[in-house]
Structures are given as structure tokens and as C-alpha cells.
Protein backbone atom coordinates (compact mmCIF):
# COMPACT_ATOMS: atom_id res chain seq x y z
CA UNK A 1 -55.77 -78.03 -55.88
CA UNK A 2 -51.76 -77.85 -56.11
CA UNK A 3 -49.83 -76.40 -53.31
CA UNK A 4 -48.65 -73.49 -56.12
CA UNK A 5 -52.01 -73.08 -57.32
CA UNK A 6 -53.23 -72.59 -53.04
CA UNK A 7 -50.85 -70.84 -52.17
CA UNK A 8 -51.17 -68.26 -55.41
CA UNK A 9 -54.94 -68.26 -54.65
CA UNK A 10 -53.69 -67.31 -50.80
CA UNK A 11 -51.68 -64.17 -52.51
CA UNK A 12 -54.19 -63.10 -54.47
CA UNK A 13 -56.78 -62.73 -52.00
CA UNK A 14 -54.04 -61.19 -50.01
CA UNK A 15 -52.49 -58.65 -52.38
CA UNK A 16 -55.79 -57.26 -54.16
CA UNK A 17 -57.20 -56.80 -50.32
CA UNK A 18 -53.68 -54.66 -49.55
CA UNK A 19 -53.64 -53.25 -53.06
CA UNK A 20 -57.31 -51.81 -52.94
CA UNK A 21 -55.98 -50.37 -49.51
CA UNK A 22 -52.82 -48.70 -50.62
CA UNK A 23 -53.87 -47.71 -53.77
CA UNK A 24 -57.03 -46.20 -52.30
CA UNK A 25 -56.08 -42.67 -53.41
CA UNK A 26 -56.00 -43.41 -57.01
CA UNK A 27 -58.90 -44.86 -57.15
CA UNK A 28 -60.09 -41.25 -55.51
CA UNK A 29 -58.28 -39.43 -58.18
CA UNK A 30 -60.12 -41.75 -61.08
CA UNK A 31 -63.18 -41.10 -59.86
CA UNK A 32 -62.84 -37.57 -59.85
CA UNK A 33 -61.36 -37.26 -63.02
CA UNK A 34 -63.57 -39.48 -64.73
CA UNK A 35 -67.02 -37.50 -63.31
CA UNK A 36 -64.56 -34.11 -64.57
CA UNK A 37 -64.20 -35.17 -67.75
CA UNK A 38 -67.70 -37.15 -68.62
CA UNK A 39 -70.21 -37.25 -65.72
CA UNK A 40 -71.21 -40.94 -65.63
CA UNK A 41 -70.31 -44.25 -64.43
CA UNK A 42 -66.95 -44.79 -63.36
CA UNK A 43 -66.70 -48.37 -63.81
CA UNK A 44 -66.99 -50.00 -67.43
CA UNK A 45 -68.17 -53.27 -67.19
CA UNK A 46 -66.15 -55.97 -69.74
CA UNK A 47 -67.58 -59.34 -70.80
CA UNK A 48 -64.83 -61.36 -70.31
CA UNK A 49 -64.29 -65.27 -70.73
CA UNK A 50 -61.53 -66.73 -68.08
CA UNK A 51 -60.52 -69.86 -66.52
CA UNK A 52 -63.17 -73.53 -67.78
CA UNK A 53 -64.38 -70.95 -69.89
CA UNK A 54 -66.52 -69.41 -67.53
CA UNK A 55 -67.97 -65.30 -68.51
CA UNK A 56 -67.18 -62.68 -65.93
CA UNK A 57 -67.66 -58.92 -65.51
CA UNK A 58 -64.40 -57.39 -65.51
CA UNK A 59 -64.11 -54.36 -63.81
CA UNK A 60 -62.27 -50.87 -65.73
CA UNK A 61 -62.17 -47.93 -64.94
CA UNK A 62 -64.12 -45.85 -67.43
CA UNK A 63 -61.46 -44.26 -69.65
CA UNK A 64 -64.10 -43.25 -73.05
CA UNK A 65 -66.91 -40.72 -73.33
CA UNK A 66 -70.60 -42.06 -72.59
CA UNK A 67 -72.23 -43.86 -75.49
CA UNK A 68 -68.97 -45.21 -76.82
CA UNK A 69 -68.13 -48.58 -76.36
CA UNK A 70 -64.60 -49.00 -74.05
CA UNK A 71 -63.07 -51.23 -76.95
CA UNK A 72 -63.44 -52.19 -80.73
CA UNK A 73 -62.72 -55.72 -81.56
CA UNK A 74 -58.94 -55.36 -80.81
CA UNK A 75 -57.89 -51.50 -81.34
CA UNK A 76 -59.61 -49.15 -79.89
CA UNK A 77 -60.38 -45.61 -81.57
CA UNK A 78 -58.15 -42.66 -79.84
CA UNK A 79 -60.88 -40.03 -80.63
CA UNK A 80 -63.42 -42.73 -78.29
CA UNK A 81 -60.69 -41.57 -75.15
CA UNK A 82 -61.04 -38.20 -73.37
CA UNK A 83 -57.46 -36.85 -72.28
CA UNK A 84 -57.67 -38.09 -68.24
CA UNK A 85 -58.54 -41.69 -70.05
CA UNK A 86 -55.32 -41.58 -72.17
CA UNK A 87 -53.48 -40.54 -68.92
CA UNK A 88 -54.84 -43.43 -67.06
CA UNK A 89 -54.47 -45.90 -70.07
CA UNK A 90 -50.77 -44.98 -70.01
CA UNK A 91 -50.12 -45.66 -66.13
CA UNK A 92 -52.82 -48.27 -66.42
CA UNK A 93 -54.98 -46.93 -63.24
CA UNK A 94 -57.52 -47.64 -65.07
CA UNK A 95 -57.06 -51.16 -64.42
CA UNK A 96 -57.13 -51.31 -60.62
CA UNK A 97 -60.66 -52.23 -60.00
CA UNK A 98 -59.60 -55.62 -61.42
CA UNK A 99 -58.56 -56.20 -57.65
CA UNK A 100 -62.07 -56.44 -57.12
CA UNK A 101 -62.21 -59.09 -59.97
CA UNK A 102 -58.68 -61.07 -58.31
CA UNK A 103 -60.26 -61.12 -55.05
CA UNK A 104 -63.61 -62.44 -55.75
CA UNK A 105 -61.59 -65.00 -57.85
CA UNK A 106 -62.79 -64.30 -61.17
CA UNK A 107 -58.92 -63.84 -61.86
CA UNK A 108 -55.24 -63.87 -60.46
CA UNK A 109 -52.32 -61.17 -60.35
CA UNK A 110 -50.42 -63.32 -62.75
CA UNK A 111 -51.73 -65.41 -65.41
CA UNK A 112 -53.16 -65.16 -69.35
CA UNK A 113 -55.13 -62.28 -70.11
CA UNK A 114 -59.00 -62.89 -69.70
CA UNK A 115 -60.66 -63.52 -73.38
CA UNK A 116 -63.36 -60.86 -74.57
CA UNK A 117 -66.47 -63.06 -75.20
CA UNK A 118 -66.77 -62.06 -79.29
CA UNK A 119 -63.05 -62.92 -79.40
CA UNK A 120 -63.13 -66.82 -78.58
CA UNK A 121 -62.81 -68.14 -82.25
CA UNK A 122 -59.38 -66.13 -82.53
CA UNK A 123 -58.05 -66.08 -78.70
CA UNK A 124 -59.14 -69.76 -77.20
CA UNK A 125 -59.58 -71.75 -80.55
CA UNK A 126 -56.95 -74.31 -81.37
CA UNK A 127 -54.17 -74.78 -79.13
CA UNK A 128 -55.08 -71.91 -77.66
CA UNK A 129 -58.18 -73.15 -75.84
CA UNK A 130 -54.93 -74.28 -73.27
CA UNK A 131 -54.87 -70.72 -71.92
CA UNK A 132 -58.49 -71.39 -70.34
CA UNK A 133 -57.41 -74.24 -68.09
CA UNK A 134 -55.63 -71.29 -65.71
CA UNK A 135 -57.25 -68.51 -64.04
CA UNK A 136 -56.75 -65.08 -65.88
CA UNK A 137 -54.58 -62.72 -64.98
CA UNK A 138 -54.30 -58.63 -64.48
CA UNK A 139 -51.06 -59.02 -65.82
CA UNK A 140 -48.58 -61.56 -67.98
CA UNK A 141 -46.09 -62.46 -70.29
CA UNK A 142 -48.86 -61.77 -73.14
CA UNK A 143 -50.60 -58.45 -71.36
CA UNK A 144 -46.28 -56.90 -70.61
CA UNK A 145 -45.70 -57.59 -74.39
CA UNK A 146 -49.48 -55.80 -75.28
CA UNK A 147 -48.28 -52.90 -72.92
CA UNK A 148 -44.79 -52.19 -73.99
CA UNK A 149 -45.44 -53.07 -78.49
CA UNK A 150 -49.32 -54.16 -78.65
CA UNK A 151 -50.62 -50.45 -77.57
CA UNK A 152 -48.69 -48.61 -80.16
CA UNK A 153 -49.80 -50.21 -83.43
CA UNK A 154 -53.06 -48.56 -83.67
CA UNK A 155 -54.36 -50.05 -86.86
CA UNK A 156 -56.31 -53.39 -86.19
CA UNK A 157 -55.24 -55.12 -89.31
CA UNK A 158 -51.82 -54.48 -88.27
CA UNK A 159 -52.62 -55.35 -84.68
CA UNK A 160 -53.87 -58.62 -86.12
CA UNK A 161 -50.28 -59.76 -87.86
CA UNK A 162 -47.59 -58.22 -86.16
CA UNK A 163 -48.88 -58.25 -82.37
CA UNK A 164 -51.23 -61.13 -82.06
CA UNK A 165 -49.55 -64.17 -82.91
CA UNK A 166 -47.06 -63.38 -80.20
CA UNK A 167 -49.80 -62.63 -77.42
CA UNK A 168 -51.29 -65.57 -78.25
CA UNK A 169 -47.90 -67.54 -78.22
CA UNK A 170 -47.54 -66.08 -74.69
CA UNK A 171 -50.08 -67.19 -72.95
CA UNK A 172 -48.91 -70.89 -73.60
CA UNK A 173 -45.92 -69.95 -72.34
CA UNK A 174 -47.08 -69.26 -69.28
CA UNK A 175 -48.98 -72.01 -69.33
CA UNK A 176 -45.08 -74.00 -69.47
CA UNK A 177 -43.29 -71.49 -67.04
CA UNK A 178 -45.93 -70.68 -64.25
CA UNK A 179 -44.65 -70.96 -60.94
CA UNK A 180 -44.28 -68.74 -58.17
CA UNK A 181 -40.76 -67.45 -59.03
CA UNK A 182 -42.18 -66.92 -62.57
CA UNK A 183 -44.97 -64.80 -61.35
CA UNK A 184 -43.23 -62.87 -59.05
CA UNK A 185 -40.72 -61.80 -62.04
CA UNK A 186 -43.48 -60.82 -64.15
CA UNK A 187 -45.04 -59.06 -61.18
CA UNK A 188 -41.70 -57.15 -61.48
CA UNK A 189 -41.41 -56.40 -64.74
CA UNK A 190 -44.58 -55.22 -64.72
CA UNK A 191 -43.26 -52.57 -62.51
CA UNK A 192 -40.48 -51.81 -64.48
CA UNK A 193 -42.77 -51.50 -67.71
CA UNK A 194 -45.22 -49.03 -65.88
CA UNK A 195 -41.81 -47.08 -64.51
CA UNK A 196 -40.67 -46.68 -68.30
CA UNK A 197 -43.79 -46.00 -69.88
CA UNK A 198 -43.91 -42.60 -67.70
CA UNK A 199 -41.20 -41.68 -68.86
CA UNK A 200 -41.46 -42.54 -72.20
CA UNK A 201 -38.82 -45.43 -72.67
CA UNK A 202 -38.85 -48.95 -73.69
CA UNK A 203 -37.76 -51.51 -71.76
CA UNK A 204 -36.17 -53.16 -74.46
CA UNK A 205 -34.39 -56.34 -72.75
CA UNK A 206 -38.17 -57.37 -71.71
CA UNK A 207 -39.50 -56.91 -75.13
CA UNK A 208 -36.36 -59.14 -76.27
CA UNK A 209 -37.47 -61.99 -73.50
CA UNK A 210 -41.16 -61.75 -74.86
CA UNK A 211 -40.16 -62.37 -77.84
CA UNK A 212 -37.77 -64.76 -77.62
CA UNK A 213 -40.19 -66.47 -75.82
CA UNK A 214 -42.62 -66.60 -78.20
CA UNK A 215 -40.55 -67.60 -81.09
CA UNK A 216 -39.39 -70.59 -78.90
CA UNK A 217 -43.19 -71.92 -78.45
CA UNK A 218 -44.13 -71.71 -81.82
């Protein structure tokens, strides 16, 4: 193991303790808003695919009513969502139990989005398969660009040509820029994305990067 890649694992297992601490009282408000809106589980489980190919449970929080599934092969369906879900969704609360996933070390705070297992052909095959040889990450170049352009284009086939080449182009980029200043920026701009989502702005200079990025590693 590299020094970067101990001392990221020391961070992780570091943060995700701290952040399940301090963000404590979200997870309280989930909860209760979840069991409010559809009494059930709380917790979705995803099958996910992350670093040497290896499957995982990824922890969500449950933002869809019982009996539907949390995701369709890359869009999901708005009417699936009850109205807390969206709300969570948009401030993405409902992807704090993924702590529980970065400290176990399933995944990282920074790295290429974890694979959903019926997605490998499109997501790991070719030069993609690259983005498997790093542990998955709550959040990244490819997950910021997703948040901020992916979420809005709600028709899949659309989805599938105008957002997806560049997610997938992302993750190799990370692949070429990962280091601790790197993740600590995206760390950031997650931030910043989160900040402007709330209030209903795009952080356009980050959507720029991304895809500047992405052009340049094609």
C-alpha cells in the first residue's frame, strides 16, 4: 500500500467515524421522515460492484415507496419518490449511511462512483474496467458532474448520450489526478454543489472543469 493510498484509508476511517457523529441529527430527521411518509425500512440496500471488482451492499437511505425498486437501470421514475425522498435526493441526506459503507472499507470519501452490478457491460467494460483498480467513492469528479447536469435529464435514452460518456470519462480522470490535494478539492466542491443546489443555482465554473476534463481524456 502507497503512503497516499494509507494515509486516505487513515481519513476515511477517520471522517465517516466524525461524520456519522456530527451528522447524527439528520440521520434522526431521515428516519422520521421516511417511517412519516412510508412506514418501512429506512435503509435501501444497493448491489454495488467497487474496487477488484468485488459486490458490496451499499447503504441509502430509503427515498421511494415500498415495493418500488430505489432505481431503474440509470433514471429513475419521479412518481417511484414520495416528496421527503425528493427533499433528501436534492441535499443528498439520503446518502449518509454510505459512511457506514467508507468505514467498513467497502468505499472511500473520494474516488469513482461504485458500479451497479447489472451495469458492468456499460460502466467497467473497455477502458473503463480502470475505474475498478481504486476503491469507490461517495463522491467524485463523475458523481459532482451526475449531481449538478446528470440528475436533471430525466429521460434514460437521453441520460445514455448526453450524460454518460462524460461520467464515464471521469472516472479515468480521477484515476490520472488522484491525490490528496485532488480529493480534498473535490471534497470541496462537493460542498459548494450541495450549497447551490439549495438554492437552486448552478455552479457553473465546476460544470466547465468537468467537462473540460472529460473532453481532455477522451
Amino acid at each position: 500500500m502507497s503512503c497516499y493510498h494509507l494515509v486516505k484509508r487513515i481519513i476515511d476511517v477517520f471522517l465517516s467515524f466524525l461524520g456519522m457523529i456530527v451528522s447524527s441529527p439528520f440521520w434522526i430527521i431521515a428516519i422520521i421522515g421516511i417511517e412519516l411518509s412510508d412506514p418501512g425500512p429506512f435503509f435501501y440496500m444497493a448491489n454495488r460492484v467497487g474496487k477488484g471488482n468485488k459486490t458490496f451492499k451499499m447503504f441509502k437511505f430509503r427515498s421511494m415507496y415500498q415495493g418500488k425498486s430505489n432505481e431503474s437501470v440509470f433514471r429513475g421514475e419521479e412518481d417511484r419518490v414520495f416528496p421527503f425522498g425528493k427533499f433528501i435526493r436534492t441535499v443528498k441526506i439520503d446518502e449518509l449511511p454510505q459512511l457506514i459503507n467508507i468505514f467498513i472499507g467497502d468505499m472511500s470519501i473520494v474516488g469513482p462512483r461504485p458500479a451497479a452490478v447489472d451495469q458492468m457491460k456499460i460502466t467497467r467494460g473497455g477502458k473503463y474496467i480502470a475505474a475498478g483498480n481504486v476503491q469507490s467513492g461517495l463522491t467524485g469528479p463523475s458523481a459532482l458532474y451526475d449531481y449538478i447536469y446528470g440528475d436533471y435529464v430525466t429521460n434514460e435514452e437521453e441520460y445514455r448520450e448526453k450524460v454518460l460518456p462524460t461520467r464515464l470519462e471521469l472516472d479515468l480522470v480521477y484515476l490520472k489526478k488522484m491525490n490528496l490535494l485532488f480529493d480534498l478539492r473535490i471534497v470541496w466542491w462537493t460542498v459548494v454543489c450541495i450549497i447551490s443546489s439549495i438554492f437552486k443555482r448552478v455552479p457553473r465554473h465546476i460544470l466547465a472543469t468537468l467537462n473540460q476534463w472529460a473532453e481532455e481524456n477522451k
